[in-house]
Each structure stands twice: as C-alpha cells, then as structure tokens.
C-alpha atoms as a PDB file:
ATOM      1  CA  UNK A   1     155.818-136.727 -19.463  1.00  0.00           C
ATOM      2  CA  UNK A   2     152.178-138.330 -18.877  1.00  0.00           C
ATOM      3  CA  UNK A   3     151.500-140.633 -22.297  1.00  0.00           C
ATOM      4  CA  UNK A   4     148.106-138.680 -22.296  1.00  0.00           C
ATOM      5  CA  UNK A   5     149.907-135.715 -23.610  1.00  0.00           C
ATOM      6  CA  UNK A   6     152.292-137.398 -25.893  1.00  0.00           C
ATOM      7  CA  UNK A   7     149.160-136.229 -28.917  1.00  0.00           C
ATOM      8  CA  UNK A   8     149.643-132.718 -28.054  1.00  0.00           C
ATOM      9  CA  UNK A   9     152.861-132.521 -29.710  1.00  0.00           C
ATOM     10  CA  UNK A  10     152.492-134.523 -32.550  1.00  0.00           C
ATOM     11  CA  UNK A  11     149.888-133.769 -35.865  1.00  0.00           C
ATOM     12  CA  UNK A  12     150.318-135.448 -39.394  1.00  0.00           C
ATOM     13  CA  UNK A  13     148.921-131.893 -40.493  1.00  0.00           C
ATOM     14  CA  UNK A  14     151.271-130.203 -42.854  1.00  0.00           C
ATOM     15  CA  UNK A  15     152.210-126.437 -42.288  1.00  0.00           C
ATOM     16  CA  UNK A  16     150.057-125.838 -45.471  1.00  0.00           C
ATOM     17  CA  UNK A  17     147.330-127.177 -44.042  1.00  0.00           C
ATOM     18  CA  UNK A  18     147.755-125.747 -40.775  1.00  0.00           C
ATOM     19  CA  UNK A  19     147.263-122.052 -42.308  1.00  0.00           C
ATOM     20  CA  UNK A  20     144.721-123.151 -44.987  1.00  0.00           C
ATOM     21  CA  UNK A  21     142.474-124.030 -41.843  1.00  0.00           C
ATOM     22  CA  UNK A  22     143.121-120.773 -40.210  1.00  0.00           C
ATOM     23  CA  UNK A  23     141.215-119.483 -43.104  1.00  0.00           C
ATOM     24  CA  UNK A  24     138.620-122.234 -43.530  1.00  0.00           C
ATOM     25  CA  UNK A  25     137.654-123.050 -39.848  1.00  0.00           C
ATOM     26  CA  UNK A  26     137.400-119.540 -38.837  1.00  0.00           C
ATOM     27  CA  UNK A  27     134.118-117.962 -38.814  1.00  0.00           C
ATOM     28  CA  UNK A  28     134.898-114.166 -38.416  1.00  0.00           C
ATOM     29  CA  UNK A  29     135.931-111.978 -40.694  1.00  0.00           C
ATOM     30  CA  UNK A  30     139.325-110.403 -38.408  1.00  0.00           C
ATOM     31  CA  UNK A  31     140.526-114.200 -37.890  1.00  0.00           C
ATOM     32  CA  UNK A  32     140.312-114.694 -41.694  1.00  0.00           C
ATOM     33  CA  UNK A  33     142.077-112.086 -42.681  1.00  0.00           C
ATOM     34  CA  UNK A  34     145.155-112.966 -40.380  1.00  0.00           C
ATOM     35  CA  UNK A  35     145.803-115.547 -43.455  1.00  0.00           C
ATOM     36  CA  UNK A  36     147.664-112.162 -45.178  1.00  0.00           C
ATOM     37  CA  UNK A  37     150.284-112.343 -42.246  1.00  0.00           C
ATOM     38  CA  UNK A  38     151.180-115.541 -43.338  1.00  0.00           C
ATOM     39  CA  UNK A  39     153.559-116.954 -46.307  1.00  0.00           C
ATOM     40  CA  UNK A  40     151.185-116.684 -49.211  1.00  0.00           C
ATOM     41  CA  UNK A  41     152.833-120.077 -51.051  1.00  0.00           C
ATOM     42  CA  UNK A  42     151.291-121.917 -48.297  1.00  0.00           C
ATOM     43  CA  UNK A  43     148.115-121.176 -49.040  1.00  0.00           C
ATOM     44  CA  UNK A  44     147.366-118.993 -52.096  1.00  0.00           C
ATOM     45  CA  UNK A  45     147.164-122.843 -54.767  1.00  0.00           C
ATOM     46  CA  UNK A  46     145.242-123.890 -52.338  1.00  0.00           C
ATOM     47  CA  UNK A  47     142.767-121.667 -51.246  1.00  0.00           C
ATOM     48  CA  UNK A  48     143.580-118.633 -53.102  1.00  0.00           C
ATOM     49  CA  UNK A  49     140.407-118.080 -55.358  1.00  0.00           C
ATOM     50  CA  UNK A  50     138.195-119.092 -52.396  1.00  0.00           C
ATOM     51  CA  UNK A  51     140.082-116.033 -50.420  1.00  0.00           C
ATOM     52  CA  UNK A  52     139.643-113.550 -53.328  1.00  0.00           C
ATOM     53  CA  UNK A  53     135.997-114.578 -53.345  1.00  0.00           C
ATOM     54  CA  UNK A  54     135.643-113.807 -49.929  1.00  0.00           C
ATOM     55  CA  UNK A  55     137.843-110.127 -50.036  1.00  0.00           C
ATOM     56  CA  UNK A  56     136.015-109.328 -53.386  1.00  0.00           C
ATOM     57  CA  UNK A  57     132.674-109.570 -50.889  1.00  0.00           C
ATOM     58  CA  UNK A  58     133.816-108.367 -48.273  1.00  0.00           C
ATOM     59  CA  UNK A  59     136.054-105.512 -48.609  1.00  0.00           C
ATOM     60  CA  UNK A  60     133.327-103.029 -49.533  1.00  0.00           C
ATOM     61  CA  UNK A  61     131.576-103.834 -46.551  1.00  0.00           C
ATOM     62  CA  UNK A  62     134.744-102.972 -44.782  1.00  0.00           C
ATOM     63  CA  UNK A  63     135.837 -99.670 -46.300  1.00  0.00           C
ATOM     64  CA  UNK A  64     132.087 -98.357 -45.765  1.00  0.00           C
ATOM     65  CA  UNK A  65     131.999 -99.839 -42.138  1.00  0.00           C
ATOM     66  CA  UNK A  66     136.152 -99.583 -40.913  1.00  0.00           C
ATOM     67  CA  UNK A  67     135.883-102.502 -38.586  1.00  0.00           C
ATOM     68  CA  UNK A  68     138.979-101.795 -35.566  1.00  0.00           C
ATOM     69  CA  UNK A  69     140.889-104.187 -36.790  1.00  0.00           C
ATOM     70  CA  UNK A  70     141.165-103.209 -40.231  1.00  0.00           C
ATOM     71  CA  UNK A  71     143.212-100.330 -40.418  1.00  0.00           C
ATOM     72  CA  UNK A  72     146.020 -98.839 -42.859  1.00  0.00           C
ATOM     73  CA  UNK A  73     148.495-101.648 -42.404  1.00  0.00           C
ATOM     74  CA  UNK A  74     145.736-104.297 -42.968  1.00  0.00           C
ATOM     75  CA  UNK A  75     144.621-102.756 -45.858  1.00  0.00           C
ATOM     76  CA  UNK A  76     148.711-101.891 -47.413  1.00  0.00           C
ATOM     77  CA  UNK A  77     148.781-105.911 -47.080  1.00  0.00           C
ATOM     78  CA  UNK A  78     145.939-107.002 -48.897  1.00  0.00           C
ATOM     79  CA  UNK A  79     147.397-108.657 -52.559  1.00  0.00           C
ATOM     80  CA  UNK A  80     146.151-106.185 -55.180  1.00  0.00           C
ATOM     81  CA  UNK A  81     145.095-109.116 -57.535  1.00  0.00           C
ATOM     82  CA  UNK A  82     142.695-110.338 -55.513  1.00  0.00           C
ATOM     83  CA  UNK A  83     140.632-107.020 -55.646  1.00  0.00           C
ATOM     84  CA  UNK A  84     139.000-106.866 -59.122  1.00  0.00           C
ATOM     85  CA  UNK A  85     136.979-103.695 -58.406  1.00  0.00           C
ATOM     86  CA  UNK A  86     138.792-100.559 -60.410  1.00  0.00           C
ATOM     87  CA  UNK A  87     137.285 -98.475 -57.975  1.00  0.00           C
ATOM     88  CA  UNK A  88     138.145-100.189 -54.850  1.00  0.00           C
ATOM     89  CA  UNK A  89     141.631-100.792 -55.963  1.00  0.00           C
ATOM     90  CA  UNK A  90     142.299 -97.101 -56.504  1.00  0.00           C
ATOM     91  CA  UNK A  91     141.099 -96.425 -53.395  1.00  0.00           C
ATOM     92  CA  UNK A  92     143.329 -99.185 -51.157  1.00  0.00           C
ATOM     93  CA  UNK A  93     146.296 -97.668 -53.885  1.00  0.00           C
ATOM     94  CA  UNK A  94     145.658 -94.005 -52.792  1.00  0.00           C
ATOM     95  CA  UNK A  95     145.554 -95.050 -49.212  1.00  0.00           C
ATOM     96  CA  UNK A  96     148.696 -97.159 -49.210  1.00  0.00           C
ATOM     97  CA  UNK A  97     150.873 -94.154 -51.009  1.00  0.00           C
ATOM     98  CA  UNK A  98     149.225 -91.635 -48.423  1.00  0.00           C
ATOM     99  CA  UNK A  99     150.814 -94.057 -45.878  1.00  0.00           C
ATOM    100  CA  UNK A 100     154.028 -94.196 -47.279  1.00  0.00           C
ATOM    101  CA  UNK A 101     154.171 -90.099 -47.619  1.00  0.00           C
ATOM    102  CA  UNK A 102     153.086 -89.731 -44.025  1.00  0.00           C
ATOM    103  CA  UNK A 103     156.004 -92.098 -42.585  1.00  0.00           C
ATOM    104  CA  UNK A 104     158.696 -89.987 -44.329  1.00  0.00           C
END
C-alpha cells in the first residue's frame, strides 16, 4: 500500500460522532433524516433536541408537500416524542396503524 493512503483508513472520530455529523454536516432535509436509520443511543444525548427542533419544523412542511423520499416507512420511523404537535402526531399514528392493517 502507497503511505499516501495509509489516512484513508484511519480517523480518531468515534462512531458517535461519525452519525452525529451525518446529521450536522448535511444540508438537505432527505440526508438528515437518514439519522432515524441509525442506532438512536449514538446520537439522540447528543443531538437529540437539536433533531426534534428540526422535525418539529419541518414535518408539517412535509406532510403538506410529501417529498419522494418521505413515504410510509419514513414516517412509521420517526420517534413519536420528538413530535409535540397533538395534531400531527395523530395523524403519523393513524397512518402507521393504516400501514400495519394493509400488510396483513
């Protein structure tokens, strides 16, 4: 192996870190969300109230709009405590149990 390359395999950057910047160095909002695919103890201390800042903003915008990428399964895995809407919480609750019903 080429010594130039040896600094592609090695990073002092923990795995916490490593997902808290997929949330913090992305710009848009389908790269963001991709932090809910990930374990949430790796992140939620960290970052969590800065991520249910940005849902609680955001995820009127995308039930009015339905962006491509945010379909039924991105909406089953969105934590319900960091929606503090009544309204839109009933709404991503009704949807999720509508999934469930049409899979069986």
């Amino acid at each position: 192996m080429k010594k130039a390359y040896v600094k592609t395999f090695l990073s002092t950057k923990t795995s916490n870190e490593h997902y808290q910047n997929l949330f913090t160095k992305n710009q848009g909002d389908e790269e963001m969300f991709q932090i809910f695919l990930n374990n949430k103890q790796k992140w939620q201390k960290a970052i969590g109230p800065k991520i249910k800042a940005w849902v609680t903003a955001r995820l009127p915008f995308w039930l009015a709009e339905r962006p491509e990428w945010f379909n039924e399964h991105a909406i089953s895995i969105i934590p319900e405590e960091y929606i503090d809407d009544p309204k839109l919480l009933a709404h991503v609750r009704i949807r999720s149990v509508r999934e469930i019903i049409q899979e069986r």
